[in-house]
PDB file of N, CA and C in Angstrom:
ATOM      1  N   UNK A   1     -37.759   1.564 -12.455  1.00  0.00           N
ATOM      2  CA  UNK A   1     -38.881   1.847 -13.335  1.00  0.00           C
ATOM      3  C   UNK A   1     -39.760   0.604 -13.414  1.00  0.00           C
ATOM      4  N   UNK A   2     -40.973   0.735 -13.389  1.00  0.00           N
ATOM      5  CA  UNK A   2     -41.947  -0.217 -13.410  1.00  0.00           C
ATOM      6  C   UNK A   2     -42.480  -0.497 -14.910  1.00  0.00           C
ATOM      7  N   UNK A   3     -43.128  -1.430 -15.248  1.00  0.00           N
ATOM      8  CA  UNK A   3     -43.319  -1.755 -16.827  1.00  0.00           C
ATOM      9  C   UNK A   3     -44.922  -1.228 -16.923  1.00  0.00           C
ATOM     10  N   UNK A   4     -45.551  -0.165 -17.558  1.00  0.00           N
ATOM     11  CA  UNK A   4     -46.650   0.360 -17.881  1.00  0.00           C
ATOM     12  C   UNK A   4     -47.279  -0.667 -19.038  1.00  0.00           C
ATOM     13  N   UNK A   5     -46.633  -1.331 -20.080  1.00  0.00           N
ATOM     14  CA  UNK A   5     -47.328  -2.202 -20.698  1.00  0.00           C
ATOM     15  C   UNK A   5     -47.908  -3.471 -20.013  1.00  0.00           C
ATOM     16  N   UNK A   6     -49.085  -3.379 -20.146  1.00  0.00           N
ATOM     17  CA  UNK A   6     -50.146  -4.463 -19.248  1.00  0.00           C
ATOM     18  C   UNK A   6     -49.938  -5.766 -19.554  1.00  0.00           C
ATOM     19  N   UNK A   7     -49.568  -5.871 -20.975  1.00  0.00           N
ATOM     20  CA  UNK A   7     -49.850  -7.224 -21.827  1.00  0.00           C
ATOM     21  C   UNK A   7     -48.282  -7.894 -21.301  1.00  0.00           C
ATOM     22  N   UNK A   8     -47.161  -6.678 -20.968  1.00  0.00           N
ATOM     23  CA  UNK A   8     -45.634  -7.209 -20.379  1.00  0.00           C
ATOM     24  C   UNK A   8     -46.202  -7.759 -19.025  1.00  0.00           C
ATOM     25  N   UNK A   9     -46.536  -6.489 -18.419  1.00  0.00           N
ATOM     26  CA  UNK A   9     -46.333  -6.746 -16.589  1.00  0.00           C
ATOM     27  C   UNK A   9     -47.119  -8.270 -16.516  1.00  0.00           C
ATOM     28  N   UNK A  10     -48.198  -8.933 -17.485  1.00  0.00           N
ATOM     29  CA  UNK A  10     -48.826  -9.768 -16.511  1.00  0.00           C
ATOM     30  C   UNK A  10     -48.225 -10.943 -17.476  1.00  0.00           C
ATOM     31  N   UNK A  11     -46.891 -11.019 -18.230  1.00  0.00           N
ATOM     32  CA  UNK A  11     -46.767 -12.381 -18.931  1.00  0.00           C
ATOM     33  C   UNK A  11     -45.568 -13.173 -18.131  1.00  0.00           C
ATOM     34  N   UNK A  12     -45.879 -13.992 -18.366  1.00  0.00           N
ATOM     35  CA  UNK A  12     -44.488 -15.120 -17.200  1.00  0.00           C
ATOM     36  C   UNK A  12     -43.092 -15.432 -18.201  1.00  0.00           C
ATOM     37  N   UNK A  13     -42.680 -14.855 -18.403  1.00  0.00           N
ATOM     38  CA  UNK A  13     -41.378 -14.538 -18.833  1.00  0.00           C
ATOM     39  C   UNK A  13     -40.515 -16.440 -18.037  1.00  0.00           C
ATOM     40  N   UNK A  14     -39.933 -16.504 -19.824  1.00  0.00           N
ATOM     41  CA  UNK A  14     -39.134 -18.005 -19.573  1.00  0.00           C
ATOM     42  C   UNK A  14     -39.831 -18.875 -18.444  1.00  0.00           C
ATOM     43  N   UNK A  15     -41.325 -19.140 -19.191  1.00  0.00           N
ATOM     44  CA  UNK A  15     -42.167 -19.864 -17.868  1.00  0.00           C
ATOM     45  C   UNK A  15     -41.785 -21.829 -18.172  1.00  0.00           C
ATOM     46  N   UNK A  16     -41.791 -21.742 -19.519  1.00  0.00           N
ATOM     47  CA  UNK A  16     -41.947 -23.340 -19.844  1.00  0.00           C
ATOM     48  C   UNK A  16     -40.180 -23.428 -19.175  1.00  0.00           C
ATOM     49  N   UNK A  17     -38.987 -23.064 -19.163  1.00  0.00           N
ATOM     50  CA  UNK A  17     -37.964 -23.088 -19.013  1.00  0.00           C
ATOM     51  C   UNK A  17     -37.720 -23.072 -17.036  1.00  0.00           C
ATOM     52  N   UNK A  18     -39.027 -22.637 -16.532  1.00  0.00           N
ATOM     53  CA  UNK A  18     -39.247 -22.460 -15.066  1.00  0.00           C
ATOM     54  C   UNK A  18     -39.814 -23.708 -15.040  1.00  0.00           C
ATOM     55  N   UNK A  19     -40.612 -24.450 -15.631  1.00  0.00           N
ATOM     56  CA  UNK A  19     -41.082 -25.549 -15.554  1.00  0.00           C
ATOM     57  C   UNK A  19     -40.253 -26.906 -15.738  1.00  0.00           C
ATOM     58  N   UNK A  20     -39.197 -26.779 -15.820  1.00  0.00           N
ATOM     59  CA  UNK A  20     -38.375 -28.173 -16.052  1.00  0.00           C
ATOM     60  C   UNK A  20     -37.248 -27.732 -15.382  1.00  0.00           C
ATOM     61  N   UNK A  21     -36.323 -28.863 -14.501  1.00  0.00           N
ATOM     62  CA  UNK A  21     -36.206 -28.641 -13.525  1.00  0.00           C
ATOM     63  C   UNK A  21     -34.106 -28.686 -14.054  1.00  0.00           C
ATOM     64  N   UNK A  22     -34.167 -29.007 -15.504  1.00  0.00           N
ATOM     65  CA  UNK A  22     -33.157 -28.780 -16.360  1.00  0.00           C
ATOM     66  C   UNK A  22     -32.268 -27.470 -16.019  1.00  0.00           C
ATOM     67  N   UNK A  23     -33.082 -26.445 -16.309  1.00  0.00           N
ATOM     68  CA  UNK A  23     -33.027 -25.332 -15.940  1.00  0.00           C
ATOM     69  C   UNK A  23     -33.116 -24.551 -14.743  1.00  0.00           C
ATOM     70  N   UNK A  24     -31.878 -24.320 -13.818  1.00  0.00           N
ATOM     71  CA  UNK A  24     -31.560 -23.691 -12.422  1.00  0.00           C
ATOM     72  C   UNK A  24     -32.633 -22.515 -12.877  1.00  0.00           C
ATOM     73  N   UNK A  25     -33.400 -21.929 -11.760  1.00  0.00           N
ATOM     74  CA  UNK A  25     -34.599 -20.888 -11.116  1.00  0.00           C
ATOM     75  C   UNK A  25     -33.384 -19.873 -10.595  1.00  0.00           C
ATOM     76  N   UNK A  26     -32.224 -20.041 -10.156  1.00  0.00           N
ATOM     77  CA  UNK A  26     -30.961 -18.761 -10.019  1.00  0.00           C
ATOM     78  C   UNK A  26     -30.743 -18.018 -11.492  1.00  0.00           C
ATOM     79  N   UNK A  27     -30.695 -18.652 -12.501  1.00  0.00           N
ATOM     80  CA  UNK A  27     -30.096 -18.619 -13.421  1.00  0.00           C
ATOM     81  C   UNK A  27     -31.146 -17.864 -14.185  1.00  0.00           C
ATOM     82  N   UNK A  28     -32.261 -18.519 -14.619  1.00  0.00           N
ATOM     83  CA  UNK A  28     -33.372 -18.220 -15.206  1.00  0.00           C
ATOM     84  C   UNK A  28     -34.062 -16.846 -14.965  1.00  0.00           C
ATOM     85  N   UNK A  29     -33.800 -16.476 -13.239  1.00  0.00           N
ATOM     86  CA  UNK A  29     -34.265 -15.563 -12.385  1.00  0.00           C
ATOM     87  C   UNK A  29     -33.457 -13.883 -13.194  1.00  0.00           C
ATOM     88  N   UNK A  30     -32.005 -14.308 -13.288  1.00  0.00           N
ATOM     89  CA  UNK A  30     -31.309 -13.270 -14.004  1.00  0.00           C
ATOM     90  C   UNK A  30     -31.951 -13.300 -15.901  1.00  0.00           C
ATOM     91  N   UNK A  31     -31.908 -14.451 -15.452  1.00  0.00           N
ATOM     92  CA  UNK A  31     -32.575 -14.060 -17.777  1.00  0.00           C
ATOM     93  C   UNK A  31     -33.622 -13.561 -17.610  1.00  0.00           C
ATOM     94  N   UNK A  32     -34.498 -13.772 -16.917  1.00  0.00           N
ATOM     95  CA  UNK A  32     -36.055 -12.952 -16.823  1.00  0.00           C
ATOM     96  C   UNK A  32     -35.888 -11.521 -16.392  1.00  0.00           C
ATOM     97  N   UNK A  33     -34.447 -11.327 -15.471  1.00  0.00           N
ATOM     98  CA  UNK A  33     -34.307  -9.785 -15.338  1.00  0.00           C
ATOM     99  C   UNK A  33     -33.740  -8.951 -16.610  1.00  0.00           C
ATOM    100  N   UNK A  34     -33.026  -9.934 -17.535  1.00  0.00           N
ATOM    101  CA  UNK A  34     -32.412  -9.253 -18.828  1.00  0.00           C
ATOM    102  C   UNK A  34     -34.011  -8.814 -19.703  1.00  0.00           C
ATOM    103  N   UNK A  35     -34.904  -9.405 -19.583  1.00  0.00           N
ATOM    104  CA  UNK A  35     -35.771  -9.241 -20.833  1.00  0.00           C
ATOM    105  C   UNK A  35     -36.774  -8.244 -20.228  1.00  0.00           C
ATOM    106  N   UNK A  36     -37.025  -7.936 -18.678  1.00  0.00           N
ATOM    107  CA  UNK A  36     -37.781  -6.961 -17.995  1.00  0.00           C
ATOM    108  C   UNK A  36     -37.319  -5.960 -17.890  1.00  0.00           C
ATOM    109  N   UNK A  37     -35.969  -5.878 -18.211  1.00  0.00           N
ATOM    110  CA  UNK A  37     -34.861  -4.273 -18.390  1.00  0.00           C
ATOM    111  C   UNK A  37     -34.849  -3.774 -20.223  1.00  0.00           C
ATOM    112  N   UNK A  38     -34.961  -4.491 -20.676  1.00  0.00           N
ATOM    113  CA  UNK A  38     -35.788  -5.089 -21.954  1.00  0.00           C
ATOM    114  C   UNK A  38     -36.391  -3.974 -22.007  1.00  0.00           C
ATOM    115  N   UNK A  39     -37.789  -4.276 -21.805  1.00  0.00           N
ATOM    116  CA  UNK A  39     -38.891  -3.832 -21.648  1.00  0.00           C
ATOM    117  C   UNK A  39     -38.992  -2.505 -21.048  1.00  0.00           C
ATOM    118  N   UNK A  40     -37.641  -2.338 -20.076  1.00  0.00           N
ATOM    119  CA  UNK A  40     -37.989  -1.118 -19.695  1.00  0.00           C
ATOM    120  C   UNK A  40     -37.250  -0.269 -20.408  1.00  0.00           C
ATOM    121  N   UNK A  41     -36.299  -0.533 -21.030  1.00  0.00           N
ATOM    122  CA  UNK A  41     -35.450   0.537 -21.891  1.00  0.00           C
ATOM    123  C   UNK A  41     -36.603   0.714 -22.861  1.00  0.00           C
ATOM    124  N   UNK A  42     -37.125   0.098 -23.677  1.00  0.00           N
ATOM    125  CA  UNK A  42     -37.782  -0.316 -24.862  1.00  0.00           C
ATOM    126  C   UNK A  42     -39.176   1.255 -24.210  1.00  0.00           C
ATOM    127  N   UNK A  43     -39.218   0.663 -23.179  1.00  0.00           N
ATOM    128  CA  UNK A  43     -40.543   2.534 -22.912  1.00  0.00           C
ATOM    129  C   UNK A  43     -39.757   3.707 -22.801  1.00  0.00           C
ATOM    130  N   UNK A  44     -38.746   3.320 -22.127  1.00  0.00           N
ATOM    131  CA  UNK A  44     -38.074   4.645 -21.681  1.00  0.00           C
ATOM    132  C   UNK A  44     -37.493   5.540 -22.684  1.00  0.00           C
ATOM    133  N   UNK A  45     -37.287   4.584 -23.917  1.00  0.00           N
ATOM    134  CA  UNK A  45     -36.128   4.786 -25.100  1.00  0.00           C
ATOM    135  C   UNK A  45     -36.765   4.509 -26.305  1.00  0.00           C
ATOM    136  N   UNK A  46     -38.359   4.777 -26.279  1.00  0.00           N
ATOM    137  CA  UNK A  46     -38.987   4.250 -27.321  1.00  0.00           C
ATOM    138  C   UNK A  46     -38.252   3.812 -28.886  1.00  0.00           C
ATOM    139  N   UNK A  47     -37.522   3.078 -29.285  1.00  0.00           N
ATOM    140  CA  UNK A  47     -37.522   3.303 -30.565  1.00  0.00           C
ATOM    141  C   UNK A  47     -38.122   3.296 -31.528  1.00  0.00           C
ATOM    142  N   UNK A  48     -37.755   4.453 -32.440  1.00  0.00           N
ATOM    143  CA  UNK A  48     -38.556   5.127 -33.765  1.00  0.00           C
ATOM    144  C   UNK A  48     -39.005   4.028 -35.115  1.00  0.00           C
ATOM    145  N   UNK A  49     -38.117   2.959 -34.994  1.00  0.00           N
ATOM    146  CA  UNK A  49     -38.277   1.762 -35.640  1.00  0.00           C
ATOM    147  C   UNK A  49     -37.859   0.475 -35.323  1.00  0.00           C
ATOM    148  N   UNK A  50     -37.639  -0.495 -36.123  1.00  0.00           N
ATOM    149  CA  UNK A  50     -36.741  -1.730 -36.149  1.00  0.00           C
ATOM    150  C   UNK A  50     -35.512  -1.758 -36.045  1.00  0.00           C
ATOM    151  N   UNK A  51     -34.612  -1.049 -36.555  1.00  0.00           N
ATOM    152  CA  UNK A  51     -33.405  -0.545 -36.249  1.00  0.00           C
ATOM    153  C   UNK A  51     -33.274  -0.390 -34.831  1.00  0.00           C
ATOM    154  N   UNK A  52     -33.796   0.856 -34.189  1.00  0.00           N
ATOM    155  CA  UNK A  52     -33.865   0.864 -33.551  1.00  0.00           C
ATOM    156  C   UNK A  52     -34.075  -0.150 -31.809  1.00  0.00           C
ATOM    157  N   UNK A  53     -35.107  -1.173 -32.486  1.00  0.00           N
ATOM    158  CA  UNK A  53     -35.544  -1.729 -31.880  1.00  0.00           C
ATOM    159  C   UNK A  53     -34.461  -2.880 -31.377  1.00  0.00           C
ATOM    160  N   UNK A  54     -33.921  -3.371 -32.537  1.00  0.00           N
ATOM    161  CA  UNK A  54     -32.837  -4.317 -33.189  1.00  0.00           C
ATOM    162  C   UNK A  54     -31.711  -4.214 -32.057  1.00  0.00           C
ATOM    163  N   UNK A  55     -31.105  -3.001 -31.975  1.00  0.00           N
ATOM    164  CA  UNK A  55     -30.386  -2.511 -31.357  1.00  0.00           C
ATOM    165  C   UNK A  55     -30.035  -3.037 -29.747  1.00  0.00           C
ATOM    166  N   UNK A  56     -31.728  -2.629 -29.142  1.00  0.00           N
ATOM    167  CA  UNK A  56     -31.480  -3.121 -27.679  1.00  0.00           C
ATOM    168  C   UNK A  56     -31.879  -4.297 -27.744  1.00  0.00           C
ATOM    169  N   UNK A  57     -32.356  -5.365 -28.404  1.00  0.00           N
ATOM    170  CA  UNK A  57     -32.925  -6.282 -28.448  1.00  0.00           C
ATOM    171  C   UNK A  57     -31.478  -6.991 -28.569  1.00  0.00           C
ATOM    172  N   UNK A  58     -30.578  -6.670 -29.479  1.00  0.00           N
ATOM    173  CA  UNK A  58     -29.242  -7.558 -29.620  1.00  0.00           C
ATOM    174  C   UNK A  58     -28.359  -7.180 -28.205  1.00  0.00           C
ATOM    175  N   UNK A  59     -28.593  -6.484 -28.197  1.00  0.00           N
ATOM    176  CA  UNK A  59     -27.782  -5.848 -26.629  1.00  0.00           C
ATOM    177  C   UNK A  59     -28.287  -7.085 -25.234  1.00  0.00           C
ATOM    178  N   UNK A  60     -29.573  -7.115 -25.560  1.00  0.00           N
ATOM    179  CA  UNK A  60     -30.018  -8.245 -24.542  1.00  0.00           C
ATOM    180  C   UNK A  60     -29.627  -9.331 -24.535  1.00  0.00           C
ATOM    181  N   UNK A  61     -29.668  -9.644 -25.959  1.00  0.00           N
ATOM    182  CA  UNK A  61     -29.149 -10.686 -26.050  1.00  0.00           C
ATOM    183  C   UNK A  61     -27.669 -10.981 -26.204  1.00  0.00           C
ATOM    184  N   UNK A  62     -26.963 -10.044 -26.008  1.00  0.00           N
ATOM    185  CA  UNK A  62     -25.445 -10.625 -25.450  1.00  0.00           C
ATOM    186  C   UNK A  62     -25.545 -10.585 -24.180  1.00  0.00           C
ATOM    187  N   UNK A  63     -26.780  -9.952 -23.277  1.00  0.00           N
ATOM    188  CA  UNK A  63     -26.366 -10.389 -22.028  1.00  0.00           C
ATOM    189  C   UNK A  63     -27.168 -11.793 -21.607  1.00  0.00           C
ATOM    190  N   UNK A  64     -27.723 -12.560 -22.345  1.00  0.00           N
ATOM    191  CA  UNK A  64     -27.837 -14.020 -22.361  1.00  0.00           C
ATOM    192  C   UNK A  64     -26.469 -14.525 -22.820  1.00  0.00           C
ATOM    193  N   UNK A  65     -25.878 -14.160 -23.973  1.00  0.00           N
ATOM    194  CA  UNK A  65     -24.382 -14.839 -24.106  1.00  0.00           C
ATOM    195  C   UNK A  65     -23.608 -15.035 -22.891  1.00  0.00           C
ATOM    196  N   UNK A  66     -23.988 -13.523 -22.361  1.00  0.00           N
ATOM    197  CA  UNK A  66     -22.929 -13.920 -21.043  1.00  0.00           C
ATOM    198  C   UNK A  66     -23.599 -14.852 -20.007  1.00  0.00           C
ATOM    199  N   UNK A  67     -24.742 -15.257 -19.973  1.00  0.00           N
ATOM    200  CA  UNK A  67     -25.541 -15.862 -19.093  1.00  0.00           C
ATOM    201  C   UNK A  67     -25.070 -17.181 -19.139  1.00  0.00           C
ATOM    202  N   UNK A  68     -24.557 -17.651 -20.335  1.00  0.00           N
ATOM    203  CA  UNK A  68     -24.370 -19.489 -20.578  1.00  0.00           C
ATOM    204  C   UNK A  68     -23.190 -20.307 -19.673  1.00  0.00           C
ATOM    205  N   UNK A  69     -21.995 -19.030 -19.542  1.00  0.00           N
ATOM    206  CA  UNK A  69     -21.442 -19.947 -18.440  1.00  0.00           C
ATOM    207  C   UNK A  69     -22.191 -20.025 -17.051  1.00  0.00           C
ATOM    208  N   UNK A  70     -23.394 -19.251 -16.400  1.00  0.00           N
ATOM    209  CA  UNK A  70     -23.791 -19.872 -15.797  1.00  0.00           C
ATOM    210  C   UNK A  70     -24.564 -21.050 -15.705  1.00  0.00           C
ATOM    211  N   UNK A  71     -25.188 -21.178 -16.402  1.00  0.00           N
ATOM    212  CA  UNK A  71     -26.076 -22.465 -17.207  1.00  0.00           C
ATOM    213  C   UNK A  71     -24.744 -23.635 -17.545  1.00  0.00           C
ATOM    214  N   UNK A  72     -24.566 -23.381 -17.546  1.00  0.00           N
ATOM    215  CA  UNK A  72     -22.809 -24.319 -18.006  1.00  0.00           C
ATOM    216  C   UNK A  72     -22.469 -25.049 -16.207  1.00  0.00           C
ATOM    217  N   UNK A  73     -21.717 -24.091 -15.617  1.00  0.00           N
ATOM    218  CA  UNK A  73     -21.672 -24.280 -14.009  1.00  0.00           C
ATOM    219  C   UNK A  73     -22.635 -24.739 -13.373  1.00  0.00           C
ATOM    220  N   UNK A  74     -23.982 -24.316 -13.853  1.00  0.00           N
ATOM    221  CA  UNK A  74     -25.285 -25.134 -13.086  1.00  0.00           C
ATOM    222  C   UNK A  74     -25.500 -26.248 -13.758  1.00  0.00           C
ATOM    223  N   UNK A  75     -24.810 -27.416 -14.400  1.00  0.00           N
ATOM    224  CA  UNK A  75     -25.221 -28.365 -14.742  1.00  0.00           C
ATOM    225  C   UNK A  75     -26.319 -28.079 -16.108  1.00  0.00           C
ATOM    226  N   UNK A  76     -26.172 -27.330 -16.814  1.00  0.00           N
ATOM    227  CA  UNK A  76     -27.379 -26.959 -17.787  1.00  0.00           C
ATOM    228  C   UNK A  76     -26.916 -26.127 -19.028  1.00  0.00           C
ATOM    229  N   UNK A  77     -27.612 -25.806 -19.998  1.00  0.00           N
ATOM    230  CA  UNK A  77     -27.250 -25.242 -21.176  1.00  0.00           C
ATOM    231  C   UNK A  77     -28.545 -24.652 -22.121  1.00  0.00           C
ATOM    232  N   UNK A  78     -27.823 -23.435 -22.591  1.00  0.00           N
ATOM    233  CA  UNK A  78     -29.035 -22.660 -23.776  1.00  0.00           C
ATOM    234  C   UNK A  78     -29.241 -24.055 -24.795  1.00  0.00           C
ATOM    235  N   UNK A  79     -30.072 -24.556 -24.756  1.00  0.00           N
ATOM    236  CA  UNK A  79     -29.826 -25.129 -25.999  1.00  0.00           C
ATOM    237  C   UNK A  79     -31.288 -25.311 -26.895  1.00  0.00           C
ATOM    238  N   UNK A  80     -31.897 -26.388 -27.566  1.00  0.00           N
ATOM    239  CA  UNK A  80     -32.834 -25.711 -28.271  1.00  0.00           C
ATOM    240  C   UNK A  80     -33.951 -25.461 -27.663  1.00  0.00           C
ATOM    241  N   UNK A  81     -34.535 -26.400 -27.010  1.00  0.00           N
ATOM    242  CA  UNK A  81     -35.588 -25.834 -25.884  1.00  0.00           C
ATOM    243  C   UNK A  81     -35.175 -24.262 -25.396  1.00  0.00           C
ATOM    244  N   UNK A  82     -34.305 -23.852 -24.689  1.00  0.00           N
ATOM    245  CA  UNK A  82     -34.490 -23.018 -24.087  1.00  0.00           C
ATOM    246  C   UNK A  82     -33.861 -21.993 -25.155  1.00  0.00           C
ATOM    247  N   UNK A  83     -33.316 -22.085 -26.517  1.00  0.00           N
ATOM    248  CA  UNK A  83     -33.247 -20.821 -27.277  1.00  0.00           C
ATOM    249  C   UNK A  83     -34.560 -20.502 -27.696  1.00  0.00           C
ATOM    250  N   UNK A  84     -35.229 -22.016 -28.082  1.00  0.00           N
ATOM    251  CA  UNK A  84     -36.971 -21.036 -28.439  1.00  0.00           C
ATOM    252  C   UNK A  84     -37.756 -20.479 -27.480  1.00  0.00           C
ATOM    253  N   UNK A  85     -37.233 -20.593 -26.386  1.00  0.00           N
ATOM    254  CA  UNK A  85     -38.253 -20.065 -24.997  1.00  0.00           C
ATOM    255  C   UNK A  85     -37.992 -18.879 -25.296  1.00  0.00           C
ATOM    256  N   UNK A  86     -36.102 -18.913 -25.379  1.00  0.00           N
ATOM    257  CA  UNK A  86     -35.610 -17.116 -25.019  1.00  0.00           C
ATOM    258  C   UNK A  86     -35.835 -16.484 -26.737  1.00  0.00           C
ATOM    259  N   UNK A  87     -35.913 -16.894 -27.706  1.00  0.00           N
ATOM    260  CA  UNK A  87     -36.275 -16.448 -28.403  1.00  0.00           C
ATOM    261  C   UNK A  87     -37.458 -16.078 -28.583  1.00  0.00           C
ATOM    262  N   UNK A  88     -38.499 -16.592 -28.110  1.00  0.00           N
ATOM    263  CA  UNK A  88     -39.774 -16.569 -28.360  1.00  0.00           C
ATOM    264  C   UNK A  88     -40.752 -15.465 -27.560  1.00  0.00           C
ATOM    265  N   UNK A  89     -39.859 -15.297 -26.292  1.00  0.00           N
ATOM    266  CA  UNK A  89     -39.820 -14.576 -25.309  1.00  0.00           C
ATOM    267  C   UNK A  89     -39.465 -12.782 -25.964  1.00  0.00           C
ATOM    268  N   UNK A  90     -38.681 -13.054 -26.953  1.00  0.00           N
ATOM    269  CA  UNK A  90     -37.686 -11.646 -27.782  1.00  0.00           C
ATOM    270  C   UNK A  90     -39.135 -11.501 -28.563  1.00  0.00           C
ATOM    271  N   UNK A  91     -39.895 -12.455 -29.327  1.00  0.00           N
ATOM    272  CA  UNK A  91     -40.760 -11.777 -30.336  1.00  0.00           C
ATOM    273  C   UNK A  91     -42.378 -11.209 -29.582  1.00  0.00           C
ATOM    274  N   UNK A  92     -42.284 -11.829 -28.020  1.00  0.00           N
ATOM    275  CA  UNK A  92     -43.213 -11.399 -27.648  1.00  0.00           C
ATOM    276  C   UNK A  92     -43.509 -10.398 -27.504  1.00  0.00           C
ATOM    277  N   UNK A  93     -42.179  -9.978 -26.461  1.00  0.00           N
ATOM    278  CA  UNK A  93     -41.615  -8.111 -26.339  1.00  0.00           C
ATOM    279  C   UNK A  93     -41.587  -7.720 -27.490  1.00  0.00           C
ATOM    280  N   UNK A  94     -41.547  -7.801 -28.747  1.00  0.00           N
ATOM    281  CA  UNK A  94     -41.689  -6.819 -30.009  1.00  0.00           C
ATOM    282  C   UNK A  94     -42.794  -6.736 -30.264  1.00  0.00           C
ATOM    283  N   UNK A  95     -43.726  -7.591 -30.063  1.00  0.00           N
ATOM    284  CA  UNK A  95     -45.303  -7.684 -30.627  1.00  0.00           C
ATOM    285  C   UNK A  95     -46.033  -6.452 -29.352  1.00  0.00           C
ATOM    286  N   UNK A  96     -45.329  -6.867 -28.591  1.00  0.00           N
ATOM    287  CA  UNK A  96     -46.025  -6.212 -27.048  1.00  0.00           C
ATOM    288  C   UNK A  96     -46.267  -4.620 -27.204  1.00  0.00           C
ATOM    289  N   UNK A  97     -44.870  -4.885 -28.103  1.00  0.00           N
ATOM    290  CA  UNK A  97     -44.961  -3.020 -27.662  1.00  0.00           C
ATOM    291  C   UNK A  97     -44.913  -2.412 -29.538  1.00  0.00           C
ATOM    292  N   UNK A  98     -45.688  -3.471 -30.519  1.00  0.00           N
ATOM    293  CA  UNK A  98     -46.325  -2.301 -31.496  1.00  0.00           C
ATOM    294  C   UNK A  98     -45.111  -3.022 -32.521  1.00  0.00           C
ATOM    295  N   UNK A  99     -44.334  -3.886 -32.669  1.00  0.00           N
ATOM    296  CA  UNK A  99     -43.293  -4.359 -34.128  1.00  0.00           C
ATOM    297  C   UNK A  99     -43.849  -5.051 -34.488  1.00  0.00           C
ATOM    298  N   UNK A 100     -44.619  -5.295 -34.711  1.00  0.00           N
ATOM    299  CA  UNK A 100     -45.340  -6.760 -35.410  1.00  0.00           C
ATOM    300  C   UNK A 100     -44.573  -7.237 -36.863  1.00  0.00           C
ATOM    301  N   UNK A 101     -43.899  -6.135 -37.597  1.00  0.00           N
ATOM    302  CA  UNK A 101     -42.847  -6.770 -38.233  1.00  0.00           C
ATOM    303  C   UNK A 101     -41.535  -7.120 -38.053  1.00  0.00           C
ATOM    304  N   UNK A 102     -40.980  -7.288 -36.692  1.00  0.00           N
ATOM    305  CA  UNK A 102     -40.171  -7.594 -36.240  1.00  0.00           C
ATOM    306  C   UNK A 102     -39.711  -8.997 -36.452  1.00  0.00           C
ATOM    307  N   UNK A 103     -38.598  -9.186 -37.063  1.00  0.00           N
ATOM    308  CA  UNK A 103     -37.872 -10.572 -37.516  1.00  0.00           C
ATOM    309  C   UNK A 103     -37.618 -10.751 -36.116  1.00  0.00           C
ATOM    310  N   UNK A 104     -38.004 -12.136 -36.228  1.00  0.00           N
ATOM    311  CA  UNK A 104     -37.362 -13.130 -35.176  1.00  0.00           C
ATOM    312  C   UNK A 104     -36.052 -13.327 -34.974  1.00  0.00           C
ATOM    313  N   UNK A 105     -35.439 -13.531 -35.648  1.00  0.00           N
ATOM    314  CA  UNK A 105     -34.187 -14.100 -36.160  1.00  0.00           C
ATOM    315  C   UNK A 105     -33.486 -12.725 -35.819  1.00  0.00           C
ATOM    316  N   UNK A 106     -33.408 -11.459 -36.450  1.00  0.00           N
ATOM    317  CA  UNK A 106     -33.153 -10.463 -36.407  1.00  0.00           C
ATOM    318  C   UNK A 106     -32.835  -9.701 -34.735  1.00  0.00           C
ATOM    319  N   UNK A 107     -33.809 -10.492 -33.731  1.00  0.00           N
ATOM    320  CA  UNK A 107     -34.263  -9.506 -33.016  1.00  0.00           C
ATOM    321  C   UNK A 107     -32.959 -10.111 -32.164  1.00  0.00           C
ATOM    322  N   UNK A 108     -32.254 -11.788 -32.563  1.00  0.00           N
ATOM    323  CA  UNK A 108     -31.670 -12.022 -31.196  1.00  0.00           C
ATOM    324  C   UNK A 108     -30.396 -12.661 -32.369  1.00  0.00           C
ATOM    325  N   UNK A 109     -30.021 -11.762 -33.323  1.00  0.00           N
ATOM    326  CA  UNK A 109     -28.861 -12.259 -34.370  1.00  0.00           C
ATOM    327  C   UNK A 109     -27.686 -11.975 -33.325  1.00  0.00           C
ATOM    328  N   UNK A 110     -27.426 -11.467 -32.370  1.00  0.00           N
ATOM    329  CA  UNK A 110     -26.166 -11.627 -31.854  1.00  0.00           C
ATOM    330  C   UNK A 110     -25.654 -13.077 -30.863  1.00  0.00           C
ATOM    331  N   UNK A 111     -27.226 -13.625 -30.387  1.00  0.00           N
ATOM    332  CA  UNK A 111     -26.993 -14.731 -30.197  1.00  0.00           C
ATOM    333  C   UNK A 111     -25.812 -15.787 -30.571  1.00  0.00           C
ATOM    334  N   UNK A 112     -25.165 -16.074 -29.649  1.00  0.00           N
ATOM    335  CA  UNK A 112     -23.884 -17.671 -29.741  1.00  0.00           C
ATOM    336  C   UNK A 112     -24.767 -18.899 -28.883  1.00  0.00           C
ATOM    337  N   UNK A 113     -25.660 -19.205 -29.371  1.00  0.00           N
ATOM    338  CA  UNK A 113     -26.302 -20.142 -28.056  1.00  0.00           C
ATOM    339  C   UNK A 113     -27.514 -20.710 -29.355  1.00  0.00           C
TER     340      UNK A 113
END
């Protein structure tokens, strides 16, 4: 499935985190695929609210939990730089597609990182 939201398809997903060289481009390459599957459940599966929303948004974000032992093995780590990227990255996709009251905090509470 391809991403129909315009304001998704043309944003650079974990770009400042592509920009420092801290951060393996293998690694990063799979987190940018967690938040574009994201995006595509999020059309496919519209949810009716925040709850809703909450839902796959925490789901994503355990599959960044599982992402850290690679970041770990590559010499690297979630840490605060790159939780506000990947967090920041979570409130974009909510704004993108119509939550504008979407908690931050909320959207990636399953987070260990």
């Amino acid at each position: 499935m391809s991403i129909s939201n315009e304001q998704v398809a043309g944003h650079a997903f974990l770009q400042g985190l592509y920009e420092d060289d801290y951060y393996p481009d293998h690694v990063l390459d799979r987190g940018k695929a967690v938040l574009l599957r994201l995006c595509e459940r999020i059309e496919a599966d519209r949810p009716a609210g925040l709850a809703g929303l909450y839902v796959l948004t925490q789901a994503a974000t355990q599959e960044f939990n599982d992402l850290e032992a690679e970041f770990d093995a590559a010499g690297s780590e979630i840490e605060t730089v790159a939780r506000e990227e990947i967090g920041g990255d979570f409130w974009f996709v909510a704004h993108a597609y119509g939550f504008e009251d979407a908690d931050a905090e909320e959207l990636i509470a399953t987070r260990e990182w």
